[in-house]
PDB file of N, CA and C in Angstrom:
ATOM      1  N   UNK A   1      79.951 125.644  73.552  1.00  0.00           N
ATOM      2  CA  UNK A   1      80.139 126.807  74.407  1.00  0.00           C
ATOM      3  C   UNK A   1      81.616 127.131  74.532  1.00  0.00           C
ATOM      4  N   UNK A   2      82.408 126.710  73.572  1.00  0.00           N
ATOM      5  CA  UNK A   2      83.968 126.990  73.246  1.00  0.00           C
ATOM      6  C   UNK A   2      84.442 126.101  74.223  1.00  0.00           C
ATOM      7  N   UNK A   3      84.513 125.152  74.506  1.00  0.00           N
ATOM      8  CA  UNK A   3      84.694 123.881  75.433  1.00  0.00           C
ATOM      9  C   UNK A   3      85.032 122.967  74.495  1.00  0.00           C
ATOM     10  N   UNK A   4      86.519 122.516  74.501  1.00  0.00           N
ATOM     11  CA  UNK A   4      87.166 121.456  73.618  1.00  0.00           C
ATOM     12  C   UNK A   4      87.211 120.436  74.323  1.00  0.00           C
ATOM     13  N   UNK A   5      86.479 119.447  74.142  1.00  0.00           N
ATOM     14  CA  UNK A   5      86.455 117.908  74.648  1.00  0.00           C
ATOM     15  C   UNK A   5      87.652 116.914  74.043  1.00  0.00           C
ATOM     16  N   UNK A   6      88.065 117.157  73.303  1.00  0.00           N
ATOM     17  CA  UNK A   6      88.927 116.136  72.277  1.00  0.00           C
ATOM     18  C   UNK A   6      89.625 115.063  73.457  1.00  0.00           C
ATOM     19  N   UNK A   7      90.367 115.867  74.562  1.00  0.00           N
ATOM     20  CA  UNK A   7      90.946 114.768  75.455  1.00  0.00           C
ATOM     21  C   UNK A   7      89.903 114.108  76.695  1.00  0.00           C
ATOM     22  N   UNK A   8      88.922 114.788  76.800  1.00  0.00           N
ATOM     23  CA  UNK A   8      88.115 113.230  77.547  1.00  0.00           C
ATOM     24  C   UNK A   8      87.589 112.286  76.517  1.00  0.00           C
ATOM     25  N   UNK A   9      86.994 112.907  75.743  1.00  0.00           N
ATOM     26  CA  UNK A   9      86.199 111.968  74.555  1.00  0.00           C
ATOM     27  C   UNK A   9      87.330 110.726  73.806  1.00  0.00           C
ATOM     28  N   UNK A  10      88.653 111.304  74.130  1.00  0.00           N
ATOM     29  CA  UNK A  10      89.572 110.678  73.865  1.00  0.00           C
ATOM     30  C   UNK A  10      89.836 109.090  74.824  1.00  0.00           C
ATOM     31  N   UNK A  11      89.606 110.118  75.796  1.00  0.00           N
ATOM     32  CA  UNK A  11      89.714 108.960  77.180  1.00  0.00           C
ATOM     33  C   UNK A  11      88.625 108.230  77.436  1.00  0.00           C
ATOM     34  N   UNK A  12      88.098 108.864  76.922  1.00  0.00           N
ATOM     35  CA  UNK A  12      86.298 107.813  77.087  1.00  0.00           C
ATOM     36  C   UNK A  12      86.265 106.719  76.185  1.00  0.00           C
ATOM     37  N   UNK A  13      86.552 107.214  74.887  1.00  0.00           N
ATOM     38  CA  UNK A  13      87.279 106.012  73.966  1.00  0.00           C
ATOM     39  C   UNK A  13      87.954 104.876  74.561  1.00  0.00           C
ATOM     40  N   UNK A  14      89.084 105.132  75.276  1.00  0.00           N
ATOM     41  CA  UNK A  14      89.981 104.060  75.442  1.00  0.00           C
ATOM     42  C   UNK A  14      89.496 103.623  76.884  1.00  0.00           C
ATOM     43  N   UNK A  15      88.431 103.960  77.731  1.00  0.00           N
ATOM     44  CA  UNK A  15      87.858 103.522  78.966  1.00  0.00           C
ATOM     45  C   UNK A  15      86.687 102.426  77.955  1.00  0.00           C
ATOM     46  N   UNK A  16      85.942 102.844  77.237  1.00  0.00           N
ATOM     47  CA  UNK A  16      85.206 101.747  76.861  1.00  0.00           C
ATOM     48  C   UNK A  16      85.956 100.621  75.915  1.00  0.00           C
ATOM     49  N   UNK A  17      86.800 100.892  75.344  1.00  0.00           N
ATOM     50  CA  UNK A  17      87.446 100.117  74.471  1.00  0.00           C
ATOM     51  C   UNK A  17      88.164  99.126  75.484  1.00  0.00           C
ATOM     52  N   UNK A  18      88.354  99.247  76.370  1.00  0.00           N
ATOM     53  CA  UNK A  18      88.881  98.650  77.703  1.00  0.00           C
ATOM     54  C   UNK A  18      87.707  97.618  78.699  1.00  0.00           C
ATOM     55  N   UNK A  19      86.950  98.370  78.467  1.00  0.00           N
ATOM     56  CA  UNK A  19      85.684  97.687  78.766  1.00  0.00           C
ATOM     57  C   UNK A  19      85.186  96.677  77.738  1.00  0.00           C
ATOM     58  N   UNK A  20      85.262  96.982  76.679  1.00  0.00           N
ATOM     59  CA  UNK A  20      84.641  95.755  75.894  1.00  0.00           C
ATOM     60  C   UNK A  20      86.175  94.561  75.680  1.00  0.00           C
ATOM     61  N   UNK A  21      87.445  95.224  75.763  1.00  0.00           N
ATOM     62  CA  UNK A  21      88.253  93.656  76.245  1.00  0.00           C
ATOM     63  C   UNK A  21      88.099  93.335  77.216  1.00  0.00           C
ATOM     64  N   UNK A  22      87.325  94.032  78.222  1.00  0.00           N
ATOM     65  CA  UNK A  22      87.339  92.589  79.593  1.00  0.00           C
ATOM     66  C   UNK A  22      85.705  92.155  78.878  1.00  0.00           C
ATOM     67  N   UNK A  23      85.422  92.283  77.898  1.00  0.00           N
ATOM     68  CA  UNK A  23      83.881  91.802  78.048  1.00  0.00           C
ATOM     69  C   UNK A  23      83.223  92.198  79.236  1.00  0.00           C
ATOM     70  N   UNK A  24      83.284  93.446  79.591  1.00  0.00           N
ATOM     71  CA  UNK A  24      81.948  93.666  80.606  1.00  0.00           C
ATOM     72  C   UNK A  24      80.823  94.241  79.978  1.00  0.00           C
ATOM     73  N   UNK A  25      79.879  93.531  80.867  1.00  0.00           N
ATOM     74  CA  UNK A  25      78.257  94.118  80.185  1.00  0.00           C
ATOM     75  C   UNK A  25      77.963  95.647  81.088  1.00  0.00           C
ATOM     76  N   UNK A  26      79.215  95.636  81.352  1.00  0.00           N
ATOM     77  CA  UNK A  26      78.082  96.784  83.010  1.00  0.00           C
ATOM     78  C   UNK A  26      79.599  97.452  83.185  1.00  0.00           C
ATOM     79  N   UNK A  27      79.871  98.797  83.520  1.00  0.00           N
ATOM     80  CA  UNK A  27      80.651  99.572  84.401  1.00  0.00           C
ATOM     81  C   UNK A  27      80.826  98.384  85.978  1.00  0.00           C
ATOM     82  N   UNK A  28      81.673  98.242  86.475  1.00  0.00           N
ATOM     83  CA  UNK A  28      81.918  97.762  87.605  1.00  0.00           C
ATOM     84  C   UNK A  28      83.124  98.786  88.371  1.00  0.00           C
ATOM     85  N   UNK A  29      82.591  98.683  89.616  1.00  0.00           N
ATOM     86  CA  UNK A  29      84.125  99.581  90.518  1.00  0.00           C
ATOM     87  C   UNK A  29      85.273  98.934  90.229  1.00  0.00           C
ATOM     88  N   UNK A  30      85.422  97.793  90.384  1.00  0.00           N
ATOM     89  CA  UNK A  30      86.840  96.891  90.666  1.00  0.00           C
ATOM     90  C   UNK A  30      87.399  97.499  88.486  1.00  0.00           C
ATOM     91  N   UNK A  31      86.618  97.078  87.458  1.00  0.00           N
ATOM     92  CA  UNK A  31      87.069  97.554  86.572  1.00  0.00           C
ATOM     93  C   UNK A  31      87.274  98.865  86.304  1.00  0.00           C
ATOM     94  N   UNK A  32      86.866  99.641  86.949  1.00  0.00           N
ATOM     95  CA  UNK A  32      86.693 101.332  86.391  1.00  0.00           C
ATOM     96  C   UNK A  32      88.257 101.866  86.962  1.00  0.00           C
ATOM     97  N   UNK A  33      88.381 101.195  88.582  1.00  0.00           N
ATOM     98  CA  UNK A  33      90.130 101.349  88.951  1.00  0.00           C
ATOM     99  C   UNK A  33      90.995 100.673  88.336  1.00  0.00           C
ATOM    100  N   UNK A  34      90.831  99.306  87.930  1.00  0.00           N
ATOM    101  CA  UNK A  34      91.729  98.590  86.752  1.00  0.00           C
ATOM    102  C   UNK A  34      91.723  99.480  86.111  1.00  0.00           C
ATOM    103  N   UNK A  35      91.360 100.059  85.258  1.00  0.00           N
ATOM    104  CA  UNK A  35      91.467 100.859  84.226  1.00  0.00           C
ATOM    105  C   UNK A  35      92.077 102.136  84.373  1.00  0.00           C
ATOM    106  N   UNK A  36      91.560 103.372  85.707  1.00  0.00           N
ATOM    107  CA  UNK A  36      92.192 104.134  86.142  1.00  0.00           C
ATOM    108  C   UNK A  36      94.119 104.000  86.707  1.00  0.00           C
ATOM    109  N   UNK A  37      93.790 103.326  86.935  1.00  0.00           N
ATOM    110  CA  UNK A  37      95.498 102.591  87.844  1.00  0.00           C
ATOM    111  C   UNK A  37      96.213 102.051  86.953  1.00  0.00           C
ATOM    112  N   UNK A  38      95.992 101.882  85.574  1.00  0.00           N
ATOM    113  CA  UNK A  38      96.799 101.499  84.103  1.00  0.00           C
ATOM    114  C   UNK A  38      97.745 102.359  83.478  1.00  0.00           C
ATOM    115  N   UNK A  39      98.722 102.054  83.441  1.00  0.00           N
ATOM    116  CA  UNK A  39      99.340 103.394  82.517  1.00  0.00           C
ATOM    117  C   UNK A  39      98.486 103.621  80.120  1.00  0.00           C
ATOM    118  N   UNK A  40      98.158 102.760  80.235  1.00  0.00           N
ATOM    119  CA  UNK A  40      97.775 102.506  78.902  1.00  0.00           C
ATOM    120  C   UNK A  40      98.115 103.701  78.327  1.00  0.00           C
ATOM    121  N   UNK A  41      99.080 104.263  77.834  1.00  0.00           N
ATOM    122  CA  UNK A  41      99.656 105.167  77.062  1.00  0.00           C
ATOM    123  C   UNK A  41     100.097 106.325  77.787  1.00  0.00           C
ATOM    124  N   UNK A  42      99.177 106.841  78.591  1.00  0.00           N
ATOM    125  CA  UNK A  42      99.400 108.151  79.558  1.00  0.00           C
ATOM    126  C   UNK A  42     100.874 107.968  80.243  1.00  0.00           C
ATOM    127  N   UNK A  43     101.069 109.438  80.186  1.00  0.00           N
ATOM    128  CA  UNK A  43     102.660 109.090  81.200  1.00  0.00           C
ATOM    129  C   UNK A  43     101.932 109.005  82.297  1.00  0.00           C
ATOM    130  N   UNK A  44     103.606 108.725  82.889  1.00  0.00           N
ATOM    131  CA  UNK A  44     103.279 108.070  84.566  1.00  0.00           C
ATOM    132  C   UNK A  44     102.176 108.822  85.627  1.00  0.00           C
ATOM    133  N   UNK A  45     102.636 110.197  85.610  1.00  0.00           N
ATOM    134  CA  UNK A  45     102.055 111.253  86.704  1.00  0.00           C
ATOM    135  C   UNK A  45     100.783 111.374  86.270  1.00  0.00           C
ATOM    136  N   UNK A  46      99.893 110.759  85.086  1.00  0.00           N
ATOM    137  CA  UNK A  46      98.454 111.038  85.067  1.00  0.00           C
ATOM    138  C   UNK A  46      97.996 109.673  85.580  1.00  0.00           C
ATOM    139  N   UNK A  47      98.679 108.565  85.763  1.00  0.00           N
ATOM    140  CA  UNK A  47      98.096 107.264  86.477  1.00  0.00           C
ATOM    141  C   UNK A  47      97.652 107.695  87.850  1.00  0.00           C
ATOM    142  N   UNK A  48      95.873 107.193  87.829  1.00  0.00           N
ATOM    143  CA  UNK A  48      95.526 106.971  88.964  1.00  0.00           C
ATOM    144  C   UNK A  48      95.179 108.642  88.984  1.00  0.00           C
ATOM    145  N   UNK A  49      95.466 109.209  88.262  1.00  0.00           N
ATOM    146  CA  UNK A  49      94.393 110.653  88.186  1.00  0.00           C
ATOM    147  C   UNK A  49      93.935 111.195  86.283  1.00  0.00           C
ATOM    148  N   UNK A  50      93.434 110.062  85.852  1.00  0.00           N
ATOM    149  CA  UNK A  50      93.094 110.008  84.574  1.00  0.00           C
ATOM    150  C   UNK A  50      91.958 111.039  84.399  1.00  0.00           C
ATOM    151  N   UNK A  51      92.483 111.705  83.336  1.00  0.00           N
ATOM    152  CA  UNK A  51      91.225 112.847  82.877  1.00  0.00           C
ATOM    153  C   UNK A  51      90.010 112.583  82.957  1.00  0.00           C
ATOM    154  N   UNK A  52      89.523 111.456  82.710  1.00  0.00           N
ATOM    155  CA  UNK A  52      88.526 110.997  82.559  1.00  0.00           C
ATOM    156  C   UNK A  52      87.682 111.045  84.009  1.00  0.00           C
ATOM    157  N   UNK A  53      86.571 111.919  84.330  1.00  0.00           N
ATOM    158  CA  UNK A  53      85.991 111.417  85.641  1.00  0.00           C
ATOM    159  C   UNK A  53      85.097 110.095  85.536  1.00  0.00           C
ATOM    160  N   UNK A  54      86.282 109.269  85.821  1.00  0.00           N
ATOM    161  CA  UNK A  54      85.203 107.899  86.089  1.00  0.00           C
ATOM    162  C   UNK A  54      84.036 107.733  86.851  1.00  0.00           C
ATOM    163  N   UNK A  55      84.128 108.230  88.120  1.00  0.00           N
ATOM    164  CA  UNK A  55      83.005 108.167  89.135  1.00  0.00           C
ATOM    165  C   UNK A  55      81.295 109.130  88.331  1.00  0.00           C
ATOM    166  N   UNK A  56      81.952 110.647  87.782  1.00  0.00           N
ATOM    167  CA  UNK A  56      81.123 111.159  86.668  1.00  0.00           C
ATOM    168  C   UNK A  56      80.433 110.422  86.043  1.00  0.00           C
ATOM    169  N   UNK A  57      80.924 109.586  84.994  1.00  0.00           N
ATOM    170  CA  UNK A  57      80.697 109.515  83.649  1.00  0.00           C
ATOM    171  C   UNK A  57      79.523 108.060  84.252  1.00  0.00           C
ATOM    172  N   UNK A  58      79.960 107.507  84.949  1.00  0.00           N
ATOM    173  CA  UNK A  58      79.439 106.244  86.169  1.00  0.00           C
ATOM    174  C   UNK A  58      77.921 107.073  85.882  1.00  0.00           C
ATOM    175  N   UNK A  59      78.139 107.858  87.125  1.00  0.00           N
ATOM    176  CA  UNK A  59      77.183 108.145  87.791  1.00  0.00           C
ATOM    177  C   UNK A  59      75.860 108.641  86.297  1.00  0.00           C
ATOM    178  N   UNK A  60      76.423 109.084  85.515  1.00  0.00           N
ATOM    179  CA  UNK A  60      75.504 109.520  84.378  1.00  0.00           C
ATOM    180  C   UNK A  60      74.811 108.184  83.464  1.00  0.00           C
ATOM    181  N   UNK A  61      75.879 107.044  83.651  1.00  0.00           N
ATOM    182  CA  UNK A  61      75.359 106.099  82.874  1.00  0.00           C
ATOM    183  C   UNK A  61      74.670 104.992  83.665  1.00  0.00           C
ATOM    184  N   UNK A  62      74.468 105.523  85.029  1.00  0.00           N
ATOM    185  CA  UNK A  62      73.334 104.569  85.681  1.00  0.00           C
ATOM    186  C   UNK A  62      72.068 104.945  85.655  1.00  0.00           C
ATOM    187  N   UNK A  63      71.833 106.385  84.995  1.00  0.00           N
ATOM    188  CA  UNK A  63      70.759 107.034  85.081  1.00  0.00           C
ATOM    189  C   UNK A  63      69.710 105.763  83.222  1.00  0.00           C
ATOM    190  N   UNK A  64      70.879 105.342  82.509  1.00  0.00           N
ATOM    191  CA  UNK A  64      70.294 104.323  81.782  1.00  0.00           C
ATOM    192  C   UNK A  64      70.613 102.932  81.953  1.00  0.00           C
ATOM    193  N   UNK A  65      71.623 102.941  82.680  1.00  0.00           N
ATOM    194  CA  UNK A  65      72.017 101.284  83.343  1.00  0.00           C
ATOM    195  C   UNK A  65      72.127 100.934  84.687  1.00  0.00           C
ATOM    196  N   UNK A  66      71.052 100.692  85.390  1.00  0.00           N
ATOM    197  CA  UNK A  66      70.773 100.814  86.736  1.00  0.00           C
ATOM    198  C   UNK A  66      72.018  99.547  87.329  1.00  0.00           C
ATOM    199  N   UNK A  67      72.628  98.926  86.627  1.00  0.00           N
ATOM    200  CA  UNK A  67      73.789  97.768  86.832  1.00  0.00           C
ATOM    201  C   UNK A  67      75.029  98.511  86.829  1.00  0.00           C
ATOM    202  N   UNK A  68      74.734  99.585  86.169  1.00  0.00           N
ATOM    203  CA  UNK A  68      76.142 100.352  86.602  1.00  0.00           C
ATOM    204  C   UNK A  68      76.577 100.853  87.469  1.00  0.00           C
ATOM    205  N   UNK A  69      78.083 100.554  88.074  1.00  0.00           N
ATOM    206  CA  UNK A  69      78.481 100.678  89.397  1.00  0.00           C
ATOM    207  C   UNK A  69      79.335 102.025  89.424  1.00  0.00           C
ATOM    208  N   UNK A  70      79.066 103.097  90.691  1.00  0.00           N
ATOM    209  CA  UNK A  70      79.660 104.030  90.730  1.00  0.00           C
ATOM    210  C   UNK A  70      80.332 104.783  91.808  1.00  0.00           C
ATOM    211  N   UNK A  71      81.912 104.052  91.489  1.00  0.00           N
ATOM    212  CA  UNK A  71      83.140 104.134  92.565  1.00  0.00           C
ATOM    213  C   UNK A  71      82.903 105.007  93.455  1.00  0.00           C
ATOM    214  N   UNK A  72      82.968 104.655  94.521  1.00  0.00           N
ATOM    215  CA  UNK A  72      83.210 105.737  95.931  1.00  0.00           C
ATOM    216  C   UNK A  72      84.608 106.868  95.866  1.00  0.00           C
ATOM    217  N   UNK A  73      83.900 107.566  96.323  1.00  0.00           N
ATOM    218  CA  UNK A  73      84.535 109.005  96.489  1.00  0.00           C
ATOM    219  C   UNK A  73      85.890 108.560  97.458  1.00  0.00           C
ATOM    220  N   UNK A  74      86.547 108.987  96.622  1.00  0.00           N
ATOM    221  CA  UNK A  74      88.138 108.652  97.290  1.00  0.00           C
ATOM    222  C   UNK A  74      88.895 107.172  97.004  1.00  0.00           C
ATOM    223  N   UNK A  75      88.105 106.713  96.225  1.00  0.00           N
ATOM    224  CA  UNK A  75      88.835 105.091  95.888  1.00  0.00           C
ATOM    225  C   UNK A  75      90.553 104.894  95.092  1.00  0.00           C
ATOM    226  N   UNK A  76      90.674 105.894  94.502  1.00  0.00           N
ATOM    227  CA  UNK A  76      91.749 106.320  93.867  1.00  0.00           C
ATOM    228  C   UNK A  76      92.803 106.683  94.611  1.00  0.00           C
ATOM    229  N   UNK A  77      93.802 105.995  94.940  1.00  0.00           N
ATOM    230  CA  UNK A  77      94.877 106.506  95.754  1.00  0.00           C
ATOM    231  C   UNK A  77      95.662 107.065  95.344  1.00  0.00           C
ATOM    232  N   UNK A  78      96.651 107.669  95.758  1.00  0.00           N
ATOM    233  CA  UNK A  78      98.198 108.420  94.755  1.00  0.00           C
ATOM    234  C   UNK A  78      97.875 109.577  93.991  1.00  0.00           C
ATOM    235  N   UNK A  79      96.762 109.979  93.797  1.00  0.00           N
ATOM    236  CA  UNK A  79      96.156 111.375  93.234  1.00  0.00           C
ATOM    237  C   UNK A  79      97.565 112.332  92.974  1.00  0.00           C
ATOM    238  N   UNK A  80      97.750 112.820  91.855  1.00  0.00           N
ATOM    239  CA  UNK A  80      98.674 114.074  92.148  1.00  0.00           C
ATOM    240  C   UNK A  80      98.215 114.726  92.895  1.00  0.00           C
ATOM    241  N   UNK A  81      99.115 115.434  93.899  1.00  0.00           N
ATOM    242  CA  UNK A  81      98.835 116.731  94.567  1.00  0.00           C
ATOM    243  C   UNK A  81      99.673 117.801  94.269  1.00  0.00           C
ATOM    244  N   UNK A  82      99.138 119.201  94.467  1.00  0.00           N
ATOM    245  CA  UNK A  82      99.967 120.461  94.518  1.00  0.00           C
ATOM    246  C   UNK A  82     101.171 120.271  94.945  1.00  0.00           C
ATOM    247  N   UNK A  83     102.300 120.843  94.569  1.00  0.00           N
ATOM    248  CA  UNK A  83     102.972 121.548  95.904  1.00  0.00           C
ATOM    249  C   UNK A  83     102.507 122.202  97.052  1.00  0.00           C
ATOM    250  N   UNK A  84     103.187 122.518  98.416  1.00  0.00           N
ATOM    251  CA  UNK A  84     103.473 123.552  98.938  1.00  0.00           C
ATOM    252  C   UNK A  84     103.555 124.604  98.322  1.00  0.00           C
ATOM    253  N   UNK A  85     103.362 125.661  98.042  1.00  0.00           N
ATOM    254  CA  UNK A  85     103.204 126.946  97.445  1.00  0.00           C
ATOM    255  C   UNK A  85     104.431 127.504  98.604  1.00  0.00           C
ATOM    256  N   UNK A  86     105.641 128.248  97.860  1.00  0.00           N
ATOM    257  CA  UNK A  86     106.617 128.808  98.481  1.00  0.00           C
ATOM    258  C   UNK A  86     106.298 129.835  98.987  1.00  0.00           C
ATOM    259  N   UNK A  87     106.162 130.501 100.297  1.00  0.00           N
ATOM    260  CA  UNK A  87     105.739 132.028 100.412  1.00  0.00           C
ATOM    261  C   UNK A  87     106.885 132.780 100.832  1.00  0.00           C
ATOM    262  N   UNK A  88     107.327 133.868 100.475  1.00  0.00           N
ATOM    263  CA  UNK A  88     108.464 134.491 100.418  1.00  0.00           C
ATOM    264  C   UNK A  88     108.268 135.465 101.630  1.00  0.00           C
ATOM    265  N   UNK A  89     109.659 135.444 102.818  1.00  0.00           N
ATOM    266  CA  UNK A  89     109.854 136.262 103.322  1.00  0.00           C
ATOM    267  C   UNK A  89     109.732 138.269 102.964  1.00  0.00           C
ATOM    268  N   UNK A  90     109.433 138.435 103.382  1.00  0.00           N
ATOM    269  CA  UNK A  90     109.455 140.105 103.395  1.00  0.00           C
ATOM    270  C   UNK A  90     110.706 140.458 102.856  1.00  0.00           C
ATOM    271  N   UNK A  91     111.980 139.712 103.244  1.00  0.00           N
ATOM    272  CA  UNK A  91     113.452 139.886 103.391  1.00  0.00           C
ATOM    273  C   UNK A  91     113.548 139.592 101.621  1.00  0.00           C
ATOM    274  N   UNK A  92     113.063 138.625 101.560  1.00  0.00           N
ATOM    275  CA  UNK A  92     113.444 137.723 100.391  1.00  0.00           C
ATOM    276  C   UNK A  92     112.909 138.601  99.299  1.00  0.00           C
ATOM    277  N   UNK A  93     111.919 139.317  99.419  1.00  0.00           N
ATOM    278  CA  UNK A  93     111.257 139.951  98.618  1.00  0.00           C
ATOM    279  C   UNK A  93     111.869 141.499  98.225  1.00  0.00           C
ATOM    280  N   UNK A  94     112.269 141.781  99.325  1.00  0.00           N
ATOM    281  CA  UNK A  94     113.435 143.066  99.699  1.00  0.00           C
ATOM    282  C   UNK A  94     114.400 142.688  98.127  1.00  0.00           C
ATOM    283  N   UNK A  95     115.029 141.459  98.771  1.00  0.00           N
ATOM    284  CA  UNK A  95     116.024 141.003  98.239  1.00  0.00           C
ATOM    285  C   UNK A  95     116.110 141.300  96.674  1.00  0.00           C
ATOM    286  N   UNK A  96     114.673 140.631  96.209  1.00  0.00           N
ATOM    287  CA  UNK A  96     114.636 140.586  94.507  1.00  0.00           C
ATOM    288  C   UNK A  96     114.137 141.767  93.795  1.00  0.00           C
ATOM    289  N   UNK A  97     113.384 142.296  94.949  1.00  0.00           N
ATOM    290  CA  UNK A  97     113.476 143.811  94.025  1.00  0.00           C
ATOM    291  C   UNK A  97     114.678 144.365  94.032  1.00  0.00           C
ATOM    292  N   UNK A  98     115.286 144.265  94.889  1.00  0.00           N
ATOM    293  CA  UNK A  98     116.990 145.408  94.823  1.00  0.00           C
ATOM    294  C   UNK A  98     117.788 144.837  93.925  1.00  0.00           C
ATOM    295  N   UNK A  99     117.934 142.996  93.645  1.00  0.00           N
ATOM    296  CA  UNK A  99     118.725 142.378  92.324  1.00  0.00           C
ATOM    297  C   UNK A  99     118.076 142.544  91.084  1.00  0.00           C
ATOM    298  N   UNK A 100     116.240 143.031  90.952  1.00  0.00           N
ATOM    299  CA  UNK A 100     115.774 142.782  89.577  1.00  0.00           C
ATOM    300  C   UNK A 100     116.112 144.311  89.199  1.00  0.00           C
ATOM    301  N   UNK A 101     116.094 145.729  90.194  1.00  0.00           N
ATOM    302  CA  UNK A 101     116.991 146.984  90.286  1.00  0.00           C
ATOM    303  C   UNK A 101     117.882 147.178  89.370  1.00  0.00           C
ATOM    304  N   UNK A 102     118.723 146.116  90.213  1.00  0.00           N
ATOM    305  CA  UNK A 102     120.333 146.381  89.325  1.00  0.00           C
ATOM    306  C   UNK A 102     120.779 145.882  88.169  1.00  0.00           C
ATOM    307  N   UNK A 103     120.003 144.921  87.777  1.00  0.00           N
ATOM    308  CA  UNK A 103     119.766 144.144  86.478  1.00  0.00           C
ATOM    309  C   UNK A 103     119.749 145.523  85.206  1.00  0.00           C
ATOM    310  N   UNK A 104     120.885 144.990  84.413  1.00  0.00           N
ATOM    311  CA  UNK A 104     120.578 146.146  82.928  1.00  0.00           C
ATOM    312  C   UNK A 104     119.251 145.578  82.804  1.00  0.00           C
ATOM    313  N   UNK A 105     119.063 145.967  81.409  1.00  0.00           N
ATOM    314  CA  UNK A 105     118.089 145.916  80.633  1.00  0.00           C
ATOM    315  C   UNK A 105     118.130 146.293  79.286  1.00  0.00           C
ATOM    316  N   UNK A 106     118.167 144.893  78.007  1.00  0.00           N
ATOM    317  CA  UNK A 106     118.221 144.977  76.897  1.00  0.00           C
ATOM    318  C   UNK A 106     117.170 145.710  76.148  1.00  0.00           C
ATOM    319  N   UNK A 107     116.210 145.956  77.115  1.00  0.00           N
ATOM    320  CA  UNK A 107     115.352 147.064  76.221  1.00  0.00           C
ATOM    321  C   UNK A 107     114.667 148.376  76.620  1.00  0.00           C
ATOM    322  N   UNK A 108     115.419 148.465  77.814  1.00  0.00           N
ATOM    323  CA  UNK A 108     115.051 149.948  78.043  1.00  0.00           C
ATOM    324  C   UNK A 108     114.073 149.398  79.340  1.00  0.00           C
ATOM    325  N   UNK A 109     113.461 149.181  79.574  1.00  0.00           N
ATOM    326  CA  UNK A 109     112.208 148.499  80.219  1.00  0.00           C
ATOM    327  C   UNK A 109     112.976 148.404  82.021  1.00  0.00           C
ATOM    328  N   UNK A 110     112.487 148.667  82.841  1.00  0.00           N
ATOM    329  CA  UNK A 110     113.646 148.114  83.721  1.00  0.00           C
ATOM    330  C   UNK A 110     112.581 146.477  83.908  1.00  0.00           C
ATOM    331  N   UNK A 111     113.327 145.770  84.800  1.00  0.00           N
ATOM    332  CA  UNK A 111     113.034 144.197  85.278  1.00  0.00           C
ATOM    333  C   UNK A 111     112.350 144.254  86.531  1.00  0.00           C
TER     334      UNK A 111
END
């Protein structure tokens, strides 16, 4: 449905490949955050918010492995979050239309 998987399927890879070096027979919580909370290649800022929905992928594979364990909602600490979203004064806004105004313009176009 024009839906490119390449980077979970990617991550799903290296979540089970992770799983079969601890030798587990079963998804477990305590391993699924070992694994989430790893940097294993990912830069820093995706630790602990790995593409991969662990709790998801859990929850789908207990529907054939009733031993499979599936992390509680919120177990993951340090999540990236948004910014604050800057909201601009009225003034401020004044401001940048009257400087984007006076701005030439290399192509005719104003700014």
């Amino acid at each position: 449905m024009g839906t490119k998987l390449a980077e979970p399927a990617s991550t799903l890879a290296q979540f089970v490949a992770f799983l079969d070096r601890e030798g587990a027979a079963h998804i477990t919580t305590t391993l699924a955050l070992q694994w989430a909370m790893a940097p294993q290649g990912r830069p820093a800022s995706d630790v602990g918010a790995p593409p991969l929905d662990g709790a998801g992928f859990a929850r789908w594979l207990s529907a054939l492995d009733p031993h499979a364990e599936i992390p509680p909602p919120g177990a993951l600490p340090g999540r990236r979050r948004r910014r604050r979203p800057y909201i601009f004064t009225d003034d401020e806004v004044r401001r940048l239309i009257a400087e984007a105004a006076r701005r030439p313009s290399r192509t005719g176009v104003r700014h």
